[in-house]
N, C-alpha and C. Protein backbone atom coordinates (compact mmCIF):
# COMPACT_ATOMS: atom_id res chain seq x y z
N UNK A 1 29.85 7.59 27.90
CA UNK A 1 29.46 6.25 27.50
C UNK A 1 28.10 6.27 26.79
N UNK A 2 26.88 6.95 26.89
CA UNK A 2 25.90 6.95 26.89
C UNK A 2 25.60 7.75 25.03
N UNK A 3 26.45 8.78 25.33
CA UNK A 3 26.68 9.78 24.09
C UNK A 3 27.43 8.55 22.78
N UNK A 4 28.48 7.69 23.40
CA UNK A 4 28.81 6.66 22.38
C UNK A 4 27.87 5.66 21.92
N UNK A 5 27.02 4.82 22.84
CA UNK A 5 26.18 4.18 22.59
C UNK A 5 25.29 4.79 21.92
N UNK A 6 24.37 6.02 21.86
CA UNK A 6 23.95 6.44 21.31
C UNK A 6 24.41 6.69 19.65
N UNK A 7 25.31 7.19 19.34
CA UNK A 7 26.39 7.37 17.96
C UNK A 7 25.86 6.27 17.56
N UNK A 8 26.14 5.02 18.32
CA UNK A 8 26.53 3.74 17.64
C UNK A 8 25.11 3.55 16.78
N UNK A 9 24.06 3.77 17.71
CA UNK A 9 22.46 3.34 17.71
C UNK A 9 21.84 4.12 16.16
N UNK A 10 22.45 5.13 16.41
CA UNK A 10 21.99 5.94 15.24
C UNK A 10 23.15 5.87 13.89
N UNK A 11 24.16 5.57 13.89
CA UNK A 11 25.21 4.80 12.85
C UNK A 11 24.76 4.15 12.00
N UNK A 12 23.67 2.76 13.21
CA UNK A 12 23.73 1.23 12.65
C UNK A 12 22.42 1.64 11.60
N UNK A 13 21.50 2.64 12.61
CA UNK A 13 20.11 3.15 11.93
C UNK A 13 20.52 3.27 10.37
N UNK A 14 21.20 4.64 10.79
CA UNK A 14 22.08 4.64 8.83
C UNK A 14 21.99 4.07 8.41
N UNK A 15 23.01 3.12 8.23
CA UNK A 15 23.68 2.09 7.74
C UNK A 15 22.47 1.09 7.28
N UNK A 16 21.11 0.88 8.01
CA UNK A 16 20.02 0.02 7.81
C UNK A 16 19.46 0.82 6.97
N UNK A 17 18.80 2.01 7.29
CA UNK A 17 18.44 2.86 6.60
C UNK A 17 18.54 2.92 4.77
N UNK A 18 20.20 3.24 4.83
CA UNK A 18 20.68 3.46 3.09
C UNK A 18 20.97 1.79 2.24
N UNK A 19 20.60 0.87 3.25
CA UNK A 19 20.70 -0.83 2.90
C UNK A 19 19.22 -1.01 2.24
N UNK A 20 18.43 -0.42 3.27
CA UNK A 20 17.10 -0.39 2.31
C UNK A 20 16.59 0.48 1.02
N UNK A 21 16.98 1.30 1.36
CA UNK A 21 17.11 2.34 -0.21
C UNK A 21 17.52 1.94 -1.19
N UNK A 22 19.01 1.76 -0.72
CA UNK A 22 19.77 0.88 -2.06
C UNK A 22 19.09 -0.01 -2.58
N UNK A 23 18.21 -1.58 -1.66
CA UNK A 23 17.74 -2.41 -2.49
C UNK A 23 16.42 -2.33 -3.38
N UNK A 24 15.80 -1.44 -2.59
CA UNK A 24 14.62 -0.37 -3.26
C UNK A 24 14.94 -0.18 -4.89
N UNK A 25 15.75 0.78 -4.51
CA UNK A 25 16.73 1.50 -5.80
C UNK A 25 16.86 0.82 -6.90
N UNK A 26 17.77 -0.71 -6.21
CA UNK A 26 17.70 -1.70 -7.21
C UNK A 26 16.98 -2.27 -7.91
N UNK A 27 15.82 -2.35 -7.50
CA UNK A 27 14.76 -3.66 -7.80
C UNK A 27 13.97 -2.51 -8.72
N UNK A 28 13.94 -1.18 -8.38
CA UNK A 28 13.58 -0.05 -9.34
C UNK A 28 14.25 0.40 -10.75
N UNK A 29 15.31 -0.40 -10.80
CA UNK A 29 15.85 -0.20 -11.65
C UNK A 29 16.50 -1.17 -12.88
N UNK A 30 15.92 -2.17 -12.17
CA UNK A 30 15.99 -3.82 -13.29
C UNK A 30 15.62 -3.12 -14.86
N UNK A 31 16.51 -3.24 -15.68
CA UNK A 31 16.44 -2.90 -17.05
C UNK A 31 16.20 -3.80 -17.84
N UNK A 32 15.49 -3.44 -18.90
CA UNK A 32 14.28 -4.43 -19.45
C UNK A 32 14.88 -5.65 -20.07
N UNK A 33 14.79 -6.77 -20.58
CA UNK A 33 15.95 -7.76 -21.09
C UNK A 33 14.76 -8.40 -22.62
N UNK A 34 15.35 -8.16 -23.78
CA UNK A 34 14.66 -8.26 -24.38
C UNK A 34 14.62 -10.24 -24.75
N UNK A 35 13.21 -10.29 -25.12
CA UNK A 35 13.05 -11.59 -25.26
C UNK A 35 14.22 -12.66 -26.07
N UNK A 36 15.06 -12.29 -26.66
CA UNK A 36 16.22 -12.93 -27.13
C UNK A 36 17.16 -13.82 -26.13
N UNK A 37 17.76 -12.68 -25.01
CA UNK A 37 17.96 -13.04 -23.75
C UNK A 37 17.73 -14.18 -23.46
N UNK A 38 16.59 -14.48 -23.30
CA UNK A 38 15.64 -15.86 -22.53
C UNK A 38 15.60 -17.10 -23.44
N UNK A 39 16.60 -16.49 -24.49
CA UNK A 39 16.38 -18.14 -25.56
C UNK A 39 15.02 -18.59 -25.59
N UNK A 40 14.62 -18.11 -26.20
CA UNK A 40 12.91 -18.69 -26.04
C UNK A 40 12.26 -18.99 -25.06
N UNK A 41 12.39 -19.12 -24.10
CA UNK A 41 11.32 -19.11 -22.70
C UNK A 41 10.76 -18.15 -22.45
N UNK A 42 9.66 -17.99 -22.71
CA UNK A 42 8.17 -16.95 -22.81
C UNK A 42 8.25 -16.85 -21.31
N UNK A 43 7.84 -17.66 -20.47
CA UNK A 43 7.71 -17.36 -19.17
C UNK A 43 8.69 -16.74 -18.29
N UNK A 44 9.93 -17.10 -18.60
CA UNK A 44 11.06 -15.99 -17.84
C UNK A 44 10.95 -14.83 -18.51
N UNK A 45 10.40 -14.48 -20.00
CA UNK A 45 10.76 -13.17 -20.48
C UNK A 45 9.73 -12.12 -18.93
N UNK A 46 8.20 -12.88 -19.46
CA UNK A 46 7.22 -12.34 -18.85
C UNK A 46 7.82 -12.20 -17.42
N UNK A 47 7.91 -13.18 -16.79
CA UNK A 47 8.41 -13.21 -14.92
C UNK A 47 9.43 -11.82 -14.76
N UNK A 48 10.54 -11.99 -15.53
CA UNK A 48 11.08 -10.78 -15.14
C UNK A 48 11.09 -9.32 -15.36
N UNK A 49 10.58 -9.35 -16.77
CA UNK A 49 10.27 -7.85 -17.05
C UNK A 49 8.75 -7.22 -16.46
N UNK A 50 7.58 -8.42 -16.19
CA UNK A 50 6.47 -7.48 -15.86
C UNK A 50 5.74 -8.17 -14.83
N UNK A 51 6.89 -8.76 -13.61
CA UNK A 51 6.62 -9.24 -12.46
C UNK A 51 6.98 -8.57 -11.70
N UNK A 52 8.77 -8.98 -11.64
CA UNK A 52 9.76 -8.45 -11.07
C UNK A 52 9.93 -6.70 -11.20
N UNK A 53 9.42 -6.27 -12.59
CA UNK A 53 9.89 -5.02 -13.02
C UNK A 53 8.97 -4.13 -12.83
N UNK A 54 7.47 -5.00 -12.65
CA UNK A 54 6.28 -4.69 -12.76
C UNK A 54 5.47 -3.00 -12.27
N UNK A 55 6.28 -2.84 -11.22
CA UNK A 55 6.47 -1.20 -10.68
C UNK A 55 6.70 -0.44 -12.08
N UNK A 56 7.64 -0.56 -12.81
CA UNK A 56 7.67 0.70 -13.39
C UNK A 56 7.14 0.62 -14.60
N UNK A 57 6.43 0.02 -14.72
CA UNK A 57 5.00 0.49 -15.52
C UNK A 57 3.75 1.33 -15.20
N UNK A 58 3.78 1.53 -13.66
CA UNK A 58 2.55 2.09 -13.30
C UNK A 58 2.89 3.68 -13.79
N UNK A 59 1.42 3.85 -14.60
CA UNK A 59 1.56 5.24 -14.61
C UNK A 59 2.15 5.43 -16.49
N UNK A 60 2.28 4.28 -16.78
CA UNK A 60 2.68 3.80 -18.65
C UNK A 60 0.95 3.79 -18.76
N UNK A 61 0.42 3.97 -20.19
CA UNK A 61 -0.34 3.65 -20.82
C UNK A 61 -0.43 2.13 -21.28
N UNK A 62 -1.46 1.29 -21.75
CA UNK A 62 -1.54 0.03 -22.26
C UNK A 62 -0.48 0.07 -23.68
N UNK A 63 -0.91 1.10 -24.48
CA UNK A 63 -0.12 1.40 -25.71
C UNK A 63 1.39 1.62 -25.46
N UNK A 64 1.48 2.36 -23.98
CA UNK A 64 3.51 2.00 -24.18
C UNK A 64 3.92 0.76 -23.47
N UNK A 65 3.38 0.32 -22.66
CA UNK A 65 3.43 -1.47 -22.42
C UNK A 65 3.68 -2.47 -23.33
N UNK A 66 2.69 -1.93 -24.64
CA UNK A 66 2.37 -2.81 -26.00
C UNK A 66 3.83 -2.96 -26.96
N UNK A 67 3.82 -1.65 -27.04
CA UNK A 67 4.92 -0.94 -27.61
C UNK A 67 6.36 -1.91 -27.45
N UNK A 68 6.89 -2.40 -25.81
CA UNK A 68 7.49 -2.73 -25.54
C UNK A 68 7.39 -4.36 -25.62
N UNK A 69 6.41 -4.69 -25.52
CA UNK A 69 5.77 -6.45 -25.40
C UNK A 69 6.10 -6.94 -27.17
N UNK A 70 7.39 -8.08 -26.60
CA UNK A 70 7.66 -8.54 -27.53
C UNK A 70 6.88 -9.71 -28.63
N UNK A 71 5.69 -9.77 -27.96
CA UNK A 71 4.73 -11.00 -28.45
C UNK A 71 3.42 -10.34 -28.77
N UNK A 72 2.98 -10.97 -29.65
CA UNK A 72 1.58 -10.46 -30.01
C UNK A 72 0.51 -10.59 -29.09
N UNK A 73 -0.35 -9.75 -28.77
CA UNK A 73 -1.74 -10.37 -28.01
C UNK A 73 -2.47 -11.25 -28.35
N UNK A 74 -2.98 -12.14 -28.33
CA UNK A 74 -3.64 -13.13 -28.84
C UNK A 74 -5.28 -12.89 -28.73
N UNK A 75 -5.57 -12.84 -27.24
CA UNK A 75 -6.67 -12.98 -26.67
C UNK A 75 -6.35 -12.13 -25.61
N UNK A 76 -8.01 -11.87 -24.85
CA UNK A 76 -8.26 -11.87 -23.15
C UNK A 76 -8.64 -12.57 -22.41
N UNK A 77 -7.75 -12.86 -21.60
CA UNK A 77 -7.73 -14.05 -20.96
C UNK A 77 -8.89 -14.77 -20.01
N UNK A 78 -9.09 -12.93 -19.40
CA UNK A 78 -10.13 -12.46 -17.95
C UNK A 78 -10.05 -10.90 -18.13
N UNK A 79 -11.43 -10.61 -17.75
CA UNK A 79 -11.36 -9.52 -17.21
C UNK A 79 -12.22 -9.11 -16.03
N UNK A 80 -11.44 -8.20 -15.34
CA UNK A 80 -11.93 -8.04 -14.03
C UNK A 80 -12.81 -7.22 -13.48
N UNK A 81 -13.92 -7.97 -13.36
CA UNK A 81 -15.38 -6.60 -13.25
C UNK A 81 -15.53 -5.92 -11.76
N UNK A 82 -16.06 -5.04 -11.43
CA UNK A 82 -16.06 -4.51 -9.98
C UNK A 82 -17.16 -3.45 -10.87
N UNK A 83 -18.38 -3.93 -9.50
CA UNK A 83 -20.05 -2.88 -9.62
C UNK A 83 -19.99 -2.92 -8.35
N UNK A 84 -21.03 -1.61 -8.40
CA UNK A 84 -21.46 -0.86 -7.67
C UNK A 84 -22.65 -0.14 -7.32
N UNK A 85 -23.46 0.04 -6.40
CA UNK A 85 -24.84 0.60 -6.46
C UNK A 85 -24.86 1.95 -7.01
N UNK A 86 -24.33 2.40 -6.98
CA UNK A 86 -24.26 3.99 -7.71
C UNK A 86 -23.59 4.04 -8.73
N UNK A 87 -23.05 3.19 -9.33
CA UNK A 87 -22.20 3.32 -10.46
C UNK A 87 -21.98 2.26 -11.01
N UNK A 88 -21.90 2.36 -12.60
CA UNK A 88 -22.06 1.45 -13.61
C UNK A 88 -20.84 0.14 -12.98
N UNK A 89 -20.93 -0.72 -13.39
CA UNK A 89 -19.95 -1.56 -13.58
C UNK A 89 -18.46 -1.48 -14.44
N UNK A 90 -17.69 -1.63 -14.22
CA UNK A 90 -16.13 -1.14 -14.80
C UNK A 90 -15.77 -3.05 -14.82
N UNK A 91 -14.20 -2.24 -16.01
CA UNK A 91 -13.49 -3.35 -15.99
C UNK A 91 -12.29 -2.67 -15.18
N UNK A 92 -12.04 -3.12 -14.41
CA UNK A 92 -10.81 -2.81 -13.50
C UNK A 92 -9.15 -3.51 -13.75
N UNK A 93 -9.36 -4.62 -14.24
CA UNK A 93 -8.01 -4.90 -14.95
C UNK A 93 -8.50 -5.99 -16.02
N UNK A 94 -7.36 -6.51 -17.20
CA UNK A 94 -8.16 -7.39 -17.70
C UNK A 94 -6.44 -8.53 -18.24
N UNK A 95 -6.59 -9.68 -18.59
CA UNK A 95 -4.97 -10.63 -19.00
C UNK A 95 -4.83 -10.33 -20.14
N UNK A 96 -3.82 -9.91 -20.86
CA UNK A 96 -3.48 -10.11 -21.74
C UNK A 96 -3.05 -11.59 -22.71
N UNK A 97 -3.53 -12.04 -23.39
CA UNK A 97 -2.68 -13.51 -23.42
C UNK A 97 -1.96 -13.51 -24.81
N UNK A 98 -0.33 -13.66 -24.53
CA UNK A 98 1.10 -14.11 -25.81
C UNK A 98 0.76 -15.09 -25.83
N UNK A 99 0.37 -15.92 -25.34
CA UNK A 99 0.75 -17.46 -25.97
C UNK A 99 -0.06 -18.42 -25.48
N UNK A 100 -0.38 -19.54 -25.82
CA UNK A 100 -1.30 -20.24 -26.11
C UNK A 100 -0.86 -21.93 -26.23
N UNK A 101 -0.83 -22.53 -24.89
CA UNK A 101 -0.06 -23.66 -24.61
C UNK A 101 -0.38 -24.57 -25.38
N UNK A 102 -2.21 -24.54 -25.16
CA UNK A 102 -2.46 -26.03 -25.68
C UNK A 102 -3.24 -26.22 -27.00
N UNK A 103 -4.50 -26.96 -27.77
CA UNK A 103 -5.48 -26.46 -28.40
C UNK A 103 -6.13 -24.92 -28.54
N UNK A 104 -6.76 -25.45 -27.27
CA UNK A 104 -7.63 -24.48 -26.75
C UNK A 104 -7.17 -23.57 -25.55
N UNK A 105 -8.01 -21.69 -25.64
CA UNK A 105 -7.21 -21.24 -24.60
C UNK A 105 -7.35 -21.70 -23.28
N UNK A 106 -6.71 -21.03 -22.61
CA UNK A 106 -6.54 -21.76 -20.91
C UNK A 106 -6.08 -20.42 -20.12
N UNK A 107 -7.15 -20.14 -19.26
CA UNK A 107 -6.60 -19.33 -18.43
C UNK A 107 -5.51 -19.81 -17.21
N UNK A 108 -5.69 -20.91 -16.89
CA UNK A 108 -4.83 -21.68 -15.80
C UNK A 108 -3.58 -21.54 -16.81
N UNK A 109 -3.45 -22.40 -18.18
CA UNK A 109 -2.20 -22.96 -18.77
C UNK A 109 -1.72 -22.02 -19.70
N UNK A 110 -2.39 -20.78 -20.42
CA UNK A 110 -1.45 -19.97 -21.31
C UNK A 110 -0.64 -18.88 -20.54
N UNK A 111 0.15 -17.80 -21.05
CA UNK A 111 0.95 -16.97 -20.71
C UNK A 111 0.58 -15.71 -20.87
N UNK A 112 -0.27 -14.89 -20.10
CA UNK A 112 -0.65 -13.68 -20.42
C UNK A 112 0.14 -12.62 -19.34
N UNK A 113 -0.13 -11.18 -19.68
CA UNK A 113 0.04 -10.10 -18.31
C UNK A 113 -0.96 -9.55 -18.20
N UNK A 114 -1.63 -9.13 -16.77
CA UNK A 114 -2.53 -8.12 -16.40
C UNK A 114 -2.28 -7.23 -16.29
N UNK A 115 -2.80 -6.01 -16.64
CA UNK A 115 -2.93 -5.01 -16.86
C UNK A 115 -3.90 -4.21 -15.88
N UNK A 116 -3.95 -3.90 -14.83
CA UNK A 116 -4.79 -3.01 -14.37
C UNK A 116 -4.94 -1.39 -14.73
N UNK A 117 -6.45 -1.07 -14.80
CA UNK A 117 -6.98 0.47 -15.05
C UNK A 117 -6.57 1.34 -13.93
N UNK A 118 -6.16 2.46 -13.92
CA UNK A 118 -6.31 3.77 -13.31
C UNK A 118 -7.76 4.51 -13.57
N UNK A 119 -8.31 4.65 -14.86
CA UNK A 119 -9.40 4.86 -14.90
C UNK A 119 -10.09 3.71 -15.89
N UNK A 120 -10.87 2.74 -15.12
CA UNK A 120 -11.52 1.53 -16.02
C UNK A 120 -12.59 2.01 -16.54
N UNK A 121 -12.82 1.33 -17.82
CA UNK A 121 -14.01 1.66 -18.83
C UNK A 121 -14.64 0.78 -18.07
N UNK A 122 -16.09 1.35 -18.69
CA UNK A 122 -17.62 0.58 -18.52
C UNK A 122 -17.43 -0.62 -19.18
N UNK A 123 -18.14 -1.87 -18.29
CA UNK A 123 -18.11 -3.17 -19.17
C UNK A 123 -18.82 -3.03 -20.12
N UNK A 124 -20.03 -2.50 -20.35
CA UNK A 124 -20.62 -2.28 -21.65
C UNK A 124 -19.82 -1.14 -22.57
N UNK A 125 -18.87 -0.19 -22.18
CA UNK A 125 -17.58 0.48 -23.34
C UNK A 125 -16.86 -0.94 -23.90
N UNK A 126 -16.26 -1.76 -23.10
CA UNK A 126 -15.66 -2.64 -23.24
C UNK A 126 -16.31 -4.28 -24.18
N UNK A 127 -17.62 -4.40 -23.78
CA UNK A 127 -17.93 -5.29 -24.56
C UNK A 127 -18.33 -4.58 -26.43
N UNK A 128 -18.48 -3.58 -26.39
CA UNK A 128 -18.66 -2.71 -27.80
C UNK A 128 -16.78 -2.87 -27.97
N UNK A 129 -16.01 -2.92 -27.84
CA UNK A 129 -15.09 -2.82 -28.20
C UNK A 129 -14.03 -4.34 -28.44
N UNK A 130 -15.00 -5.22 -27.76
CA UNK A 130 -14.25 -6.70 -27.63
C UNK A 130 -15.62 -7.65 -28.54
N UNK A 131 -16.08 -7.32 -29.55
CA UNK A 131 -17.19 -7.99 -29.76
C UNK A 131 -16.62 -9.28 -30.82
N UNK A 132 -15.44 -9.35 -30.93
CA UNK A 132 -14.81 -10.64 -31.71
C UNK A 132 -14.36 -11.33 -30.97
N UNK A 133 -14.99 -13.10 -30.91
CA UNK A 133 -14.28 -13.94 -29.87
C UNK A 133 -13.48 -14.92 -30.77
N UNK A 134 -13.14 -15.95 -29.95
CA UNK A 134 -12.28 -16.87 -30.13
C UNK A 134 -13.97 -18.03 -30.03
N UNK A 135 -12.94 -18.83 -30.17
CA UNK A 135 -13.31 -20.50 -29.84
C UNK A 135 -14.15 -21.05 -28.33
N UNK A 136 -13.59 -20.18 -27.67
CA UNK A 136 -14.08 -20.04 -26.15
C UNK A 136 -14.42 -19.15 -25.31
N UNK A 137 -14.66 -18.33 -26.76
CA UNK A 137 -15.96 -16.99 -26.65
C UNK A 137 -14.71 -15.94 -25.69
N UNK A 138 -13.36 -16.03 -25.81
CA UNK A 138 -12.66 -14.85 -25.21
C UNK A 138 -12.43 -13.90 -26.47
N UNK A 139 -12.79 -12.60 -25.64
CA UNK A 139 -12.20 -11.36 -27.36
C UNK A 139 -10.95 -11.50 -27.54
N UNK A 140 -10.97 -11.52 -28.94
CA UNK A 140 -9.39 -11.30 -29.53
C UNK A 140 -9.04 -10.29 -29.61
N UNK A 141 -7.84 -9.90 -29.36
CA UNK A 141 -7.03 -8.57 -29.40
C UNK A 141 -7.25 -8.14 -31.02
N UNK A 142 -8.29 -7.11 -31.51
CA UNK A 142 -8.46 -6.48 -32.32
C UNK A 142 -7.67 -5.56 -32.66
N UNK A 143 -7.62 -4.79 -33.77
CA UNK A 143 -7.84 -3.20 -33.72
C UNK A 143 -8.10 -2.17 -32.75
N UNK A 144 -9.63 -2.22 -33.32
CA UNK A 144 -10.81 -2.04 -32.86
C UNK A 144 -10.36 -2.16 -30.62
N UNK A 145 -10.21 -3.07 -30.46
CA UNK A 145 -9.98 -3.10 -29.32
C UNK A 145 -8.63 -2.51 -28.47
N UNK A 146 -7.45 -2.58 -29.37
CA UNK A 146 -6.49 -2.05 -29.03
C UNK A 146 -6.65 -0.19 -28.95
N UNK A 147 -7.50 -0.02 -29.91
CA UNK A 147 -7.12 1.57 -29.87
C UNK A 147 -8.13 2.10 -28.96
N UNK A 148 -9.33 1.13 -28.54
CA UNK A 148 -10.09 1.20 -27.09
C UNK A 148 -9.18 1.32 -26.11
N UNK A 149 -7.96 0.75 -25.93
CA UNK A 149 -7.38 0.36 -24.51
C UNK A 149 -6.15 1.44 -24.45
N UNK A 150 -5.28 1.46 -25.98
CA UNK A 150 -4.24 2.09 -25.67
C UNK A 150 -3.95 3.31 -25.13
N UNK A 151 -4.94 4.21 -24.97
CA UNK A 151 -4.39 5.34 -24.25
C UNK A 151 -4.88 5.03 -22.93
N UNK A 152 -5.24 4.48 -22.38
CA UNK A 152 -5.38 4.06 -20.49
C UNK A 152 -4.67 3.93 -19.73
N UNK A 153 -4.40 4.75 -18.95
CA UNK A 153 -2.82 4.43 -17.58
C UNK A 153 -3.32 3.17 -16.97
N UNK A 154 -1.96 2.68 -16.50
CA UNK A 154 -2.18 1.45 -15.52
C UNK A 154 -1.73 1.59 -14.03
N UNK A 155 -1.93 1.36 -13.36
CA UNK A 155 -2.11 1.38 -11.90
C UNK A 155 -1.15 0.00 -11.19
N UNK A 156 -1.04 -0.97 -12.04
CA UNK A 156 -0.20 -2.40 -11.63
C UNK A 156 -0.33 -3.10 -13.25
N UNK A 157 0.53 -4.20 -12.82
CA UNK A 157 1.13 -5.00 -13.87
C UNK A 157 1.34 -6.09 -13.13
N UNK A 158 0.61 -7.25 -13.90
CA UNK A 158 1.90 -8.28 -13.37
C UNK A 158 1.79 -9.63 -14.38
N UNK A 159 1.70 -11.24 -13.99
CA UNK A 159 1.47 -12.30 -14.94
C UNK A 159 0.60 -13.14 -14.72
N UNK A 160 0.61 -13.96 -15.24
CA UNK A 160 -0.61 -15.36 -14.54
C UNK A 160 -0.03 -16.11 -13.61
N UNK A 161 -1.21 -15.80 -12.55
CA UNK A 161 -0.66 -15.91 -11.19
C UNK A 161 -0.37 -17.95 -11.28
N UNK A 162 -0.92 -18.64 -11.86
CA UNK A 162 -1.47 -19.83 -11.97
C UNK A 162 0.08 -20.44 -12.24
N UNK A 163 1.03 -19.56 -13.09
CA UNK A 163 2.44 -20.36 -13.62
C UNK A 163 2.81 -20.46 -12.56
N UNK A 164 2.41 -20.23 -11.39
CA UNK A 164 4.03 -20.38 -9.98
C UNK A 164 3.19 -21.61 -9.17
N UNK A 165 2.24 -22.30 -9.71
CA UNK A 165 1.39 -23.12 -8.49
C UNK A 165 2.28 -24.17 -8.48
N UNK A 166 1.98 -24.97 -7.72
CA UNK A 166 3.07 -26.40 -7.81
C UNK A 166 2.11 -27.38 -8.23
N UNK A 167 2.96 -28.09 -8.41
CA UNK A 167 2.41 -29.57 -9.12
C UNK A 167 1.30 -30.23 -9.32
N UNK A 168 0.22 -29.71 -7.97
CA UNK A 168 -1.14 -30.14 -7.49
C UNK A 168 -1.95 -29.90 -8.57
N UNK A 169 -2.16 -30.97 -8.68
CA UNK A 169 -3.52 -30.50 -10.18
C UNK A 169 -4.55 -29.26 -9.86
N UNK A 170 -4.26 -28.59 -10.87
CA UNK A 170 -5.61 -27.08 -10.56
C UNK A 170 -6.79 -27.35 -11.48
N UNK A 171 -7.60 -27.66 -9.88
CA UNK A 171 -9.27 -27.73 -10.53
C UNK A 171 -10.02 -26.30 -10.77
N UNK A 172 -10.98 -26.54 -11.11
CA UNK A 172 -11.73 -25.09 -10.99
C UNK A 172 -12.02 -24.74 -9.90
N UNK A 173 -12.35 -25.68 -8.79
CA UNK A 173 -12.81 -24.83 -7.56
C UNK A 173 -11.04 -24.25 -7.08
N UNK A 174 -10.03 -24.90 -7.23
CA UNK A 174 -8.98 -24.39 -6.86
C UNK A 174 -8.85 -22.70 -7.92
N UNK A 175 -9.10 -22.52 -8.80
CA UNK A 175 -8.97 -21.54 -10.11
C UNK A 175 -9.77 -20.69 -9.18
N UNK A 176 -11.26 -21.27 -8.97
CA UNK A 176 -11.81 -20.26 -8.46
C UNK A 176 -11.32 -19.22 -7.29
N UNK A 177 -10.94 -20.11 -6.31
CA UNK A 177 -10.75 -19.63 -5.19
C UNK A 177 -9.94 -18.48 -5.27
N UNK A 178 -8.39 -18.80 -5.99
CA UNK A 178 -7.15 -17.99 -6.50
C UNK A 178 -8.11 -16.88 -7.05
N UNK A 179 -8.93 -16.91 -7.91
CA UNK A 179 -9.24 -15.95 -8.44
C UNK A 179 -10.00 -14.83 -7.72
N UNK A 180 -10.94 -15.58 -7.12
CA UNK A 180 -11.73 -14.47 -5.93
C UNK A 180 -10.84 -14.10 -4.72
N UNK A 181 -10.07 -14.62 -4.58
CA UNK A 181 -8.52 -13.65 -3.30
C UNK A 181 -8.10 -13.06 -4.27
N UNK A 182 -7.49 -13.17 -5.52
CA UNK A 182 -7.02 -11.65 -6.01
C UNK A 182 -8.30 -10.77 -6.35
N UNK A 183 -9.58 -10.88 -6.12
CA UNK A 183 -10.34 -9.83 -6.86
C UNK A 183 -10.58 -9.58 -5.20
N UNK A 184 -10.85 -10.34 -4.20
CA UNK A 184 -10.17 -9.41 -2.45
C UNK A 184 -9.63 -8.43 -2.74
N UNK A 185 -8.62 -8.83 -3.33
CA UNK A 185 -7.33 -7.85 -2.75
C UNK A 185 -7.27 -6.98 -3.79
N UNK A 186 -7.85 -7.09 -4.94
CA UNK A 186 -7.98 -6.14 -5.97
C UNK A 186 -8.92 -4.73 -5.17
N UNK A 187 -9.88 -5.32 -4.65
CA UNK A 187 -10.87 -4.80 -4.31
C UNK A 187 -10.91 -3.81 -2.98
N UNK A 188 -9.75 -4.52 -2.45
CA UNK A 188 -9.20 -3.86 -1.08
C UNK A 188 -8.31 -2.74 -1.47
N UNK A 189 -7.49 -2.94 -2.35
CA UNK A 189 -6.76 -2.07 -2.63
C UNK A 189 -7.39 -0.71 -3.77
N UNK A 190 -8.81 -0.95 -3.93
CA UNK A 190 -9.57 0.04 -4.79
C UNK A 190 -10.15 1.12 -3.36
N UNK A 191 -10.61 0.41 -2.48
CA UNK A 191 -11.02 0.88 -1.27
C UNK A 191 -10.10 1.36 -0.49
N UNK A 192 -9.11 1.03 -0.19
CA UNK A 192 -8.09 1.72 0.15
C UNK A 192 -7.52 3.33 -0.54
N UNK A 193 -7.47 3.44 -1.93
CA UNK A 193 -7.27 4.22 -2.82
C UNK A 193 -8.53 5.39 -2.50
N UNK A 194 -9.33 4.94 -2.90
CA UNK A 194 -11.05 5.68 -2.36
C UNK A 194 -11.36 6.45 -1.28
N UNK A 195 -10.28 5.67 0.17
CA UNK A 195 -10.72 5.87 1.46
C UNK A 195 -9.21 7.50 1.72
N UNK A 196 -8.22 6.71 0.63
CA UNK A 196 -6.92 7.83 0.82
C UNK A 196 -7.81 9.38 -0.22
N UNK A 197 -8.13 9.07 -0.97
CA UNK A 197 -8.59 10.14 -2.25
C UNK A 197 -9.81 11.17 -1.11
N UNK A 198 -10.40 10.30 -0.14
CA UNK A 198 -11.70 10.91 0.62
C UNK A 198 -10.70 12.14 1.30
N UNK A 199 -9.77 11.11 1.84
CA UNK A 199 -9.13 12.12 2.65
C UNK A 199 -8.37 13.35 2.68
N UNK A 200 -7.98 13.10 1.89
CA UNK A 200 -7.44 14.44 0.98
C UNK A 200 -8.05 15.31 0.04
């Protein structure tokens, strides 16, 4: 009896086991859907190819990301600084922005992807390389700036976190807040990386 129950225990394990793999597997393997697909909705193109899909970019360069990004860069949306007492200041990820809702840009209201560094340039590499703004003093996706970025691995991918909020009007102190929990958790997960790299 004991020898059966046991079978069973380690069966069901299996069976849970290759249920999680498989969906793993799956979600690893979402194939890219080109913007046509989406009948014009910018935001489902973005949501599913570099949200949902967003894993298998890590470890792509900015330039084969680009490569694939059916919309032009416009602007930067944000970029994400992280200093240090011993070491210069970096940009650690920065938005890309396709599109451009209103007048003027909007980090809350346009459609960009982030891009995080594996190895981030110096904000002063980066401001020599972004020295053309817009209207609201964000750099425009140059040249000059693209061939700064394109050979850089990325580490994560994803979109503007701001398209999934609900209805509640977003003030700045609300912008703010969102923004300093992902640079938390940006930040946690740099320290984490740091604390695994010590160890080994």
């Amino acid at each position: 009896m004991m020898k059966r129950i046991n079978f069973i225990l380690a069966a069901l394990f299996l069976l849970l086991s290759a249920g999680q793999l498989q969906a793993q597997s799956d979600k690893a393997a979402l194939p890219y859907r080109p913007a046509a697909s989406f009948n014009g909705d910018t935001l489902r193109y973005l949501d599913y190819n570099y949200r949902m899909r967003g894993e298998q970019y890590v470890g792509k360069t900015v330039g084969e990301i680009l490569e694939e990004l059916e919309y032009p860069v416009l602007y930067i949306a944000d970029a994400g600084l992280r200093s240090s007492p011993s070491s210069p200041t970096v940009v650690y990820y920065l938005s890309l922005s396709v599109r451009q809702i209103g007048k003027k840009a909007s980090e809350l209201k346009d459609y960009y992807i982030v891009v995080r560094f594996e190895n981030p340039p110096t904000s002063a590499e980066y401001r020599k390389a972004s020295e053309f703004r817009n209207e609201n003093g964000d750099p425009v996706f140059t040249q000059k700036l693209y061939d700064f970025l394109k050979d850089r691995k990325v580490t994560g991918i994803g979109v503007n976190p701001y398209m999934y909020m609900t209805k509640e009007p977003v003030t700045s102190k609300k912008m703010k807040e969102i923004r300093e929990k992902n640079d938390r958790e940006a930040r946690e997960k740099i320290n984490q990386e740091e604390r695994k790299n010590r160890e080994n």
